[in-house]
Protein backbone atom coordinates (compact mmCIF):
# COMPACT_ATOMS: atom_id res chain seq x y z
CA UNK A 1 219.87 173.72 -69.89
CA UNK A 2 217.15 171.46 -71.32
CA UNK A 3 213.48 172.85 -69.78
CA UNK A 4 210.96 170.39 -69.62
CA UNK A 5 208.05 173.18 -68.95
CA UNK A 6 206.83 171.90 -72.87
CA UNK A 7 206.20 168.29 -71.72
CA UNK A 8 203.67 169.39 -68.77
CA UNK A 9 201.41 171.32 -71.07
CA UNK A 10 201.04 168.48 -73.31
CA UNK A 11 200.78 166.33 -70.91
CA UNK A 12 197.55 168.53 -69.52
CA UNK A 13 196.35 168.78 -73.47
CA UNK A 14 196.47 164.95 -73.74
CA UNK A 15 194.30 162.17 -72.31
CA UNK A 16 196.93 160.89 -70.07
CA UNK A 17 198.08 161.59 -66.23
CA UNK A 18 201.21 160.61 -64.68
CA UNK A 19 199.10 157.89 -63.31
CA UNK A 20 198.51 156.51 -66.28
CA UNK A 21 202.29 156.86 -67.49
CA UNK A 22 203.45 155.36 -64.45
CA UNK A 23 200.67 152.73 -63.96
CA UNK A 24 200.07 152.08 -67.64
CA UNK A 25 203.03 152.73 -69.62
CA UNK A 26 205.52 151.85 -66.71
CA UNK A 27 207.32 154.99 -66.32
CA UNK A 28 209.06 155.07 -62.89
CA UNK A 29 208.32 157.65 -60.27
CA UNK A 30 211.71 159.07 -60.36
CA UNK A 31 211.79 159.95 -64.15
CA UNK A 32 208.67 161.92 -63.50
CA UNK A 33 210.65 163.68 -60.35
CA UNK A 34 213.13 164.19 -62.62
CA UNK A 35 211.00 165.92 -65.69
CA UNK A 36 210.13 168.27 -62.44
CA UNK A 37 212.97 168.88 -61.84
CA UNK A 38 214.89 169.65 -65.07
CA UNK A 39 217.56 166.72 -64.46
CA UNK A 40 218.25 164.84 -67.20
CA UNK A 41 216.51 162.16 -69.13
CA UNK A 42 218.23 159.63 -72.43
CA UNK A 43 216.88 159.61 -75.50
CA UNK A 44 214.78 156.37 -75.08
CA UNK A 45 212.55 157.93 -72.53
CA UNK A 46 212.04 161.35 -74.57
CA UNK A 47 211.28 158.90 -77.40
CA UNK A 48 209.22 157.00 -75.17
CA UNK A 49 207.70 160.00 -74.47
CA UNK A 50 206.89 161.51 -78.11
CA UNK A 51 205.84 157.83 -78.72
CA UNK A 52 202.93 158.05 -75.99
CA UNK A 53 201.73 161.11 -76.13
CA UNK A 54 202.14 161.24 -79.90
CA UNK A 55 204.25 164.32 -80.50
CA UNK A 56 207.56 165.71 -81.40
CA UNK A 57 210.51 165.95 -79.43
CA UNK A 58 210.24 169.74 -79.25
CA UNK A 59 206.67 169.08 -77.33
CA UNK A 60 208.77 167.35 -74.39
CA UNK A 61 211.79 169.63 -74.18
CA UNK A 62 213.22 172.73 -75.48
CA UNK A 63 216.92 174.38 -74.42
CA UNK A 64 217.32 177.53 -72.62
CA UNK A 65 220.33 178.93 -72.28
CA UNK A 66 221.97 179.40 -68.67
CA UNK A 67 224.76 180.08 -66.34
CA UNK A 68 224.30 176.91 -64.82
CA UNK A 69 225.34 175.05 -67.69
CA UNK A 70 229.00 172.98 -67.52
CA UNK A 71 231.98 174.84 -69.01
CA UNK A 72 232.65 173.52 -72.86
């Protein structure tokens, strides 16, 4: 499963808000919902991401291991 528990802590170390992600970088509401959430995201917005908050992929997201994953 793909946490994104990393992204909210540097979102809180940074100088943005999800105000200013939605209202200045044009993020929709529902991508944030779905950071909270742990639902998935593409690459482009986890680039879009590292690119706006000026960090590395592993800042945003990490993968945990879980049950819930799909069968390979």
């Amino acid at each position: 499963m793909i946490d994104y528990s990393p992204f909210w802590k540097t979102l809180k170390q940074s100088k943005e808000s999800t105000y200013t992600l939605i209202n200045t970088y044009h993020i929709s509401s529902s991508t944030i919902d779905k950071l909270r959430k742990n639902k998935p995201l593409n690459t482009t917005t986890i680039n879009d991401f590292c690119r706006i908050l000026n960090c590395d992929v592993q800042d945003i997201c990490r993968y945990v291991p879980s049950d819930e994953d799909q069968p390979l």
